[in-house]
Protein backbone atom coordinates (compact mmCIF):
# COMPACT_ATOMS: atom_id res chain seq x y z
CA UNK A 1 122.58 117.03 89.32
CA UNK A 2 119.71 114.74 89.46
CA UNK A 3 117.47 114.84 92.43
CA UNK A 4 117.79 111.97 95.25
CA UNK A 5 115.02 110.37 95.26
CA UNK A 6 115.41 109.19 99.15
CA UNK A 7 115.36 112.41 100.27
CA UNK A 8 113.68 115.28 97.74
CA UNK A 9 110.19 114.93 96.54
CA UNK A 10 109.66 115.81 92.55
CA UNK A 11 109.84 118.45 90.48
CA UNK A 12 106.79 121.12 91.02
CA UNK A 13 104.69 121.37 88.30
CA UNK A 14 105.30 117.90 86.96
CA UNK A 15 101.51 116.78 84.88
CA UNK A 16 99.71 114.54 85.46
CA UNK A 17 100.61 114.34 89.13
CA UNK A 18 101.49 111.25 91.40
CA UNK A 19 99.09 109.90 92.80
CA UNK A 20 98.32 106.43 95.43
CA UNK A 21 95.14 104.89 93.96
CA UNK A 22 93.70 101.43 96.19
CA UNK A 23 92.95 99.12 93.16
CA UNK A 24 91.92 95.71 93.32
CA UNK A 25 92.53 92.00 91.15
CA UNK A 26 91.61 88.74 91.22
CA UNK A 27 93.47 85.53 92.49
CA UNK A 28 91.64 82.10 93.34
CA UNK A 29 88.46 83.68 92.96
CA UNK A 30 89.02 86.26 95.50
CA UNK A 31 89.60 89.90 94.92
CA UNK A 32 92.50 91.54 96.48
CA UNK A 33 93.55 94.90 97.57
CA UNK A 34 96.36 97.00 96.44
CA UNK A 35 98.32 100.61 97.15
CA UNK A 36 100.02 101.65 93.60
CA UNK A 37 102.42 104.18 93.88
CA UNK A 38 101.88 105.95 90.25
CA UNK A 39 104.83 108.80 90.08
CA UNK A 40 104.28 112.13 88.62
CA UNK A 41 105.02 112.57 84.83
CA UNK A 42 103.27 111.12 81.49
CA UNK A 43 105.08 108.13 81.21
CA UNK A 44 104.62 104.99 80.98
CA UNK A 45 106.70 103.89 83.76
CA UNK A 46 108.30 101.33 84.26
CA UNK A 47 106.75 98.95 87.09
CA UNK A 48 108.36 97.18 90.87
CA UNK A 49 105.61 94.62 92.43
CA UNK A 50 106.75 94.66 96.16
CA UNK A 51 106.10 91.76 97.40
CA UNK A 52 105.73 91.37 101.51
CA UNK A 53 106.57 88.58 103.46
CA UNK A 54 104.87 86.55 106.21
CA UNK A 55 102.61 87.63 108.57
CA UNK A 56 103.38 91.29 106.81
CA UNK A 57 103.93 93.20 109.48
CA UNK A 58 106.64 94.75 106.79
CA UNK A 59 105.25 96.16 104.00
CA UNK A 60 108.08 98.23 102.60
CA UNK A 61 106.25 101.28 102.11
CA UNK A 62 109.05 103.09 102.32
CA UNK A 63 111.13 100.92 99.46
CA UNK A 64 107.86 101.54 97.39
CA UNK A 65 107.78 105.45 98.01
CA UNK A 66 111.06 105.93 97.04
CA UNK A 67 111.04 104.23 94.09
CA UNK A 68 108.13 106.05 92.99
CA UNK A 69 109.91 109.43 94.04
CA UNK A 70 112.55 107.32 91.33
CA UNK A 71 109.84 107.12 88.42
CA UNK A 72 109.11 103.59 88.73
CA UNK A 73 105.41 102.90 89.45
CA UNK A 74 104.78 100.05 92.69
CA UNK A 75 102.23 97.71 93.54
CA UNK A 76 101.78 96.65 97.20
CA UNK A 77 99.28 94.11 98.13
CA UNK A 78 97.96 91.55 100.35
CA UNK A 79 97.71 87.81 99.71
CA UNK A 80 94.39 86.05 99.88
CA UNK A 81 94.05 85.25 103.70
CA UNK A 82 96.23 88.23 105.29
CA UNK A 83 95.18 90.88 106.49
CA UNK A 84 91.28 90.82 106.06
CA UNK A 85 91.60 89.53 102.44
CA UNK A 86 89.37 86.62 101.34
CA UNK A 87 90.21 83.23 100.98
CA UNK A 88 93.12 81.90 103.20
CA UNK A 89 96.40 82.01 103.54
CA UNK A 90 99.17 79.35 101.57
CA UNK A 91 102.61 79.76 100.44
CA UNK A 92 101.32 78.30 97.46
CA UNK A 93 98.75 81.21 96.93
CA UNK A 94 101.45 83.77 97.44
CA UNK A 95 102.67 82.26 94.51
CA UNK A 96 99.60 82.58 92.77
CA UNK A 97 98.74 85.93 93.87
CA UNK A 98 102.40 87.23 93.25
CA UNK A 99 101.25 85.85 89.35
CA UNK A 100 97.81 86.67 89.23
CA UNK A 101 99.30 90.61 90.53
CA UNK A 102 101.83 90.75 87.27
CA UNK A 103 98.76 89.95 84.53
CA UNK A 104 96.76 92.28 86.28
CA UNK A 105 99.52 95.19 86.04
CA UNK A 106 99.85 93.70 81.92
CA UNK A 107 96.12 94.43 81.57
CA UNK A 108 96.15 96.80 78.78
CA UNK A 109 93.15 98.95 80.14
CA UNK A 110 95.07 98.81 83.81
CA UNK A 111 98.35 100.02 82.18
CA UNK A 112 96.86 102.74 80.42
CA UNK A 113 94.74 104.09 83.13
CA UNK A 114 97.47 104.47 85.17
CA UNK A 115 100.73 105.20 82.83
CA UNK A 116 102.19 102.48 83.20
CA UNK A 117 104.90 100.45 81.12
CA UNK A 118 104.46 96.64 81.45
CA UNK A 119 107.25 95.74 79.44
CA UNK A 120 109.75 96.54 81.88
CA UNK A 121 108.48 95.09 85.12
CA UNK A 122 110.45 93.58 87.92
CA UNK A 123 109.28 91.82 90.92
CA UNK A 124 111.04 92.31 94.53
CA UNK A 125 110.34 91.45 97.82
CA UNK A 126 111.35 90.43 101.42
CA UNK A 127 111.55 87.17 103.22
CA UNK A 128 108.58 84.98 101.84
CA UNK A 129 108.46 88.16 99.45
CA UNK A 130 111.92 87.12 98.06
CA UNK A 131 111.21 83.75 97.98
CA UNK A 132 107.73 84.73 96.15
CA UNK A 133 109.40 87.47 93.93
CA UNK A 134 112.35 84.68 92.88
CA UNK A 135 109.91 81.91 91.73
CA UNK A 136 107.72 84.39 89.79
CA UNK A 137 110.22 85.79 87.79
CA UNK A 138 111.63 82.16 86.97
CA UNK A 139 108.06 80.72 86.13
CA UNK A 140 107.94 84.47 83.72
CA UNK A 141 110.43 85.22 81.32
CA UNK A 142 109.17 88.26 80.58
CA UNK A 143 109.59 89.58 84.25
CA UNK A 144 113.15 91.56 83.16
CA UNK A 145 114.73 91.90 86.65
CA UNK A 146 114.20 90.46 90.34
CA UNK A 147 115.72 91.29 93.55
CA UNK A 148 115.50 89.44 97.23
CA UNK A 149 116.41 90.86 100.09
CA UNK A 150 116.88 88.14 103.31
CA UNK A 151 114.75 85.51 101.41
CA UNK A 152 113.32 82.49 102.67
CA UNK A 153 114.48 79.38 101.52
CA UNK A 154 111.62 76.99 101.52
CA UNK A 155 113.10 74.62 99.58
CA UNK A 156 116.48 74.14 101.61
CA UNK A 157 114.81 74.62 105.02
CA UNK A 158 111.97 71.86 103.92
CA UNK A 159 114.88 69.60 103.60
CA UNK A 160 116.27 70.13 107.30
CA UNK A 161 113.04 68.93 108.49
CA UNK A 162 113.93 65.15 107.56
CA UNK A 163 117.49 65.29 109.75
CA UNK A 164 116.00 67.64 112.20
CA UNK A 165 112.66 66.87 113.79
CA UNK A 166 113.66 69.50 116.50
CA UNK A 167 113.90 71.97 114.22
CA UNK A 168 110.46 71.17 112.26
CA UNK A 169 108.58 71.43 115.94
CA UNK A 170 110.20 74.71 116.20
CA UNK A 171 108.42 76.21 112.89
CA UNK A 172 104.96 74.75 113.73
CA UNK A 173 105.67 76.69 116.66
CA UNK A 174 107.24 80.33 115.08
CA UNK A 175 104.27 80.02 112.06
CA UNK A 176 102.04 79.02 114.77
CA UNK A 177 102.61 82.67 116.59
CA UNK A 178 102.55 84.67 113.48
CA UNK A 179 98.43 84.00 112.51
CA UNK A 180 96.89 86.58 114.22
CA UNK A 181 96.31 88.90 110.96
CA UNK A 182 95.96 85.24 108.75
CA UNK A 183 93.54 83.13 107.98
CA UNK A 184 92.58 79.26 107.32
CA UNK A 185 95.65 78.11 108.37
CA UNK A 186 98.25 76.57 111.08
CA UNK A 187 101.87 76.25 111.82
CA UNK A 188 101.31 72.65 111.47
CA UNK A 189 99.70 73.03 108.13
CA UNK A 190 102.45 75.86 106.93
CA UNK A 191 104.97 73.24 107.67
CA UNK A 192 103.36 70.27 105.87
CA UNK A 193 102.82 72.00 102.80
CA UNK A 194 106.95 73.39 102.34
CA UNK A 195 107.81 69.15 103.25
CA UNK A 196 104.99 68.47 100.19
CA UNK A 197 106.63 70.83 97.98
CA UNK A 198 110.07 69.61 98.73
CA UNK A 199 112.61 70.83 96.17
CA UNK A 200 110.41 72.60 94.05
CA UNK A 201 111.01 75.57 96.32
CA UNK A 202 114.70 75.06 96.57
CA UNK A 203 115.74 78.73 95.59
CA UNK A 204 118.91 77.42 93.75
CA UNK A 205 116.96 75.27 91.61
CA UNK A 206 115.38 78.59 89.89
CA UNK A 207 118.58 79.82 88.68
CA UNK A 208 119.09 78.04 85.48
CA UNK A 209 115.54 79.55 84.93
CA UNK A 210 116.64 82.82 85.06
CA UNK A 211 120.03 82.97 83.47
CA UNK A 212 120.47 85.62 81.17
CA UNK A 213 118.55 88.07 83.24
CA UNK A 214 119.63 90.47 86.07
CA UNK A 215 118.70 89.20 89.69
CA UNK A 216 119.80 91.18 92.80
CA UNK A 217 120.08 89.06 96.41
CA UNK A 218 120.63 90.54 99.67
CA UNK A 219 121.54 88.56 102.66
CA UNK A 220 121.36 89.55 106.52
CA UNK A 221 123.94 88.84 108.80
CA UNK A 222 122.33 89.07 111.75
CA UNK A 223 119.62 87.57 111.05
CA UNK A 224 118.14 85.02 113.08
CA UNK A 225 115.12 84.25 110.94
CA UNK A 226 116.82 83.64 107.47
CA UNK A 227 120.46 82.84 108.09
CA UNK A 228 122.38 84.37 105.22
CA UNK A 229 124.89 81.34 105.85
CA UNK A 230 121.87 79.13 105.33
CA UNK A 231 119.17 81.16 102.83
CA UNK A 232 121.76 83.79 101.20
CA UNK A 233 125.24 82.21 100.54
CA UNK A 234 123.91 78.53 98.60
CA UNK A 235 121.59 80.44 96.72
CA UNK A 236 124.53 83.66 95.52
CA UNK A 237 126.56 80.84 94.87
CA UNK A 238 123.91 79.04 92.51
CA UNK A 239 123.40 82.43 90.57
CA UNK A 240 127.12 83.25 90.21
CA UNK A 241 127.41 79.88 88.69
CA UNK A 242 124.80 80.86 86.03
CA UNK A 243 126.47 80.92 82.41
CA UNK A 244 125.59 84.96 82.07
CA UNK A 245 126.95 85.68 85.35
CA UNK A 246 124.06 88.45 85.95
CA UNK A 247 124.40 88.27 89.47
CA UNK A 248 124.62 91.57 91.79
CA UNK A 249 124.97 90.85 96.00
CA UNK A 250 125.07 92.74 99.10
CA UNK A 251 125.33 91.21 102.61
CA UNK A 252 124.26 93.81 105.08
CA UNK A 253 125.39 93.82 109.07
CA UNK A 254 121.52 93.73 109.56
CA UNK A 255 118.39 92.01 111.14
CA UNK A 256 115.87 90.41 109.31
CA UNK A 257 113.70 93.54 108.76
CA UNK A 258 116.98 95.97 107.47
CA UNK A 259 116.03 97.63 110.48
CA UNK A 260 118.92 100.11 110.58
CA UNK A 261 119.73 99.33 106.76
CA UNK A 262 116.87 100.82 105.55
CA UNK A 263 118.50 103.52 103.30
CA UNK A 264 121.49 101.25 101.76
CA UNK A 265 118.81 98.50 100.96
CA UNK A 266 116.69 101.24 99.05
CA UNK A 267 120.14 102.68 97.31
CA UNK A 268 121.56 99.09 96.37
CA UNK A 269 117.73 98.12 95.02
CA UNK A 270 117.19 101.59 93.02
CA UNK A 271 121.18 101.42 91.68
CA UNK A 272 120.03 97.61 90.42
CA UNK A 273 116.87 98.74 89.00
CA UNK A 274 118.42 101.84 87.01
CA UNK A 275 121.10 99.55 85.68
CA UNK A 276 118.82 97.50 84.46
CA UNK A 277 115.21 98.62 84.41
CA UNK A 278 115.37 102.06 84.06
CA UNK A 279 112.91 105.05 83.82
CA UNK A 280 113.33 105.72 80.30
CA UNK A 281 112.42 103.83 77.46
């Protein structure tokens, strides 16, 4: 029986061993930290950016563990502007970071050092990480999987903003309270620059951009900060429209964070990843 990777570490004696080294990359001119979660074994393994969402008071280290208990290597990082990083903080430069983090895991050099297998990498993340791992993948059609779990709509919540002026004070004010570990930027400003972007961040839009390949989306139904009637259900029903169909969905009784879903997120993302990933070549 193979070993659950949630619960039982690897096999003794398994060369070279894991290891966690910090690395660093570049985005925007600023240089940006990392944890990579290298399993034990040869490889080259197959690779999972995990991408965090905003402030990042979640960094699913645990998601990342796992799958690296799994075989699949993980990069977790900060965006310029978080958490003592350089630079400052933008959705737009999560974008660009969440790119400028997938060439620097293609780096030949990079991919030998550290066994890695950049021909099957998939990006994943929460909230803004969903959001972030979504528009990657479609602007990269080499990325060969992507999952979401409670993603944030920018596109579809920009649009409220026009009906709802109510509802746009009420960001300022959420993004407002989240900056303490930011930098270089406001609620007001966070705001402004989903209205500028409009429907190039409308999640649905992506899906014709990623037809043919296998995306994973996880809504939250009791979620207060990304609706899964509002950020989840449009969005599913965009990808099941898709002409290949390669849609796979879970809607979890859960907060924004998973909190007590922790272990059937983790399942439902490793099940995805072996189906179509996998950790051997």
């Amino acid at each position: 029986m193979t070993p659950d990777p949630l619960v039982t570490d690897p096999a003794a004696g398994l060369r070279p061993p894991a290891t966690t080294p910090a690395i660093t990359f570049t985005s925007g001119g600023e240089t940006l930290l990392g944890v990579l979660h290298v399993p034990a074994g040869p490889g080259p393994h197959p690779v999972v950016l995990v991408l965090h969402g905003f402030p990042g008071m979640e960094r699913n280290f645990d998601v990342a563990q796992a799958l690296r208990r799994a075989g699949y290597a993980t990069l977790v990082f900060h965006y310029r502007g978080s958490w003592g990083m350089g630079g400052s903080w933008s959705w737009r430069h999560v974008l660009e970071d969440a790119a400028a983090a997938v060439a620097a895991l293609r780096e030949p050099g990079f991919a030998a050092t550290h066994r890695l297998d950049p021909s099957r990498l998939a990006t994943v993340g929460h909230s803004t990480g969903g959001f972030a791992a979504l528009m990657t993948a479609a602007a990269d059609p080499s990325i060969v999987a992507v999952a979401s779990w409670a993603g944030f709509d920018f596109g579809t919540v920009a649009a409220a903003f026009r009906e709802d002026p109510v509802k746009r004070a009420a960001y300022v004010e959420a993004f407002q309270e989240e900056l303490l570990p930011l930098r270089g930027t406001s609620g007001a400003e966070l705001v402004a620059e989903m209205e500028e972007a409009g429907e190039e961040w409308r999640l649905a839009r992506q899906a014709p951009r990623l037809d043919g390949r296998p995306v994973l989306l996880i809504g939250t139904s009791r979620d207060t900060v990304t609706p899964h009637t509002v950020h989840h259900e449009p969005l599913a029903a965009a990808f099941r429209a898709r002409p290949s169909g390669a849609l796979e969905e879970h809607v979890f009784p859960a907060d924004h964070g998973l909190s007590d879903h922790r272990v059937a997120l983790t399942r439902a993302l490793l099940a995805f990843l072996d189906r179509h990933v996998g950790t051997t070549g």
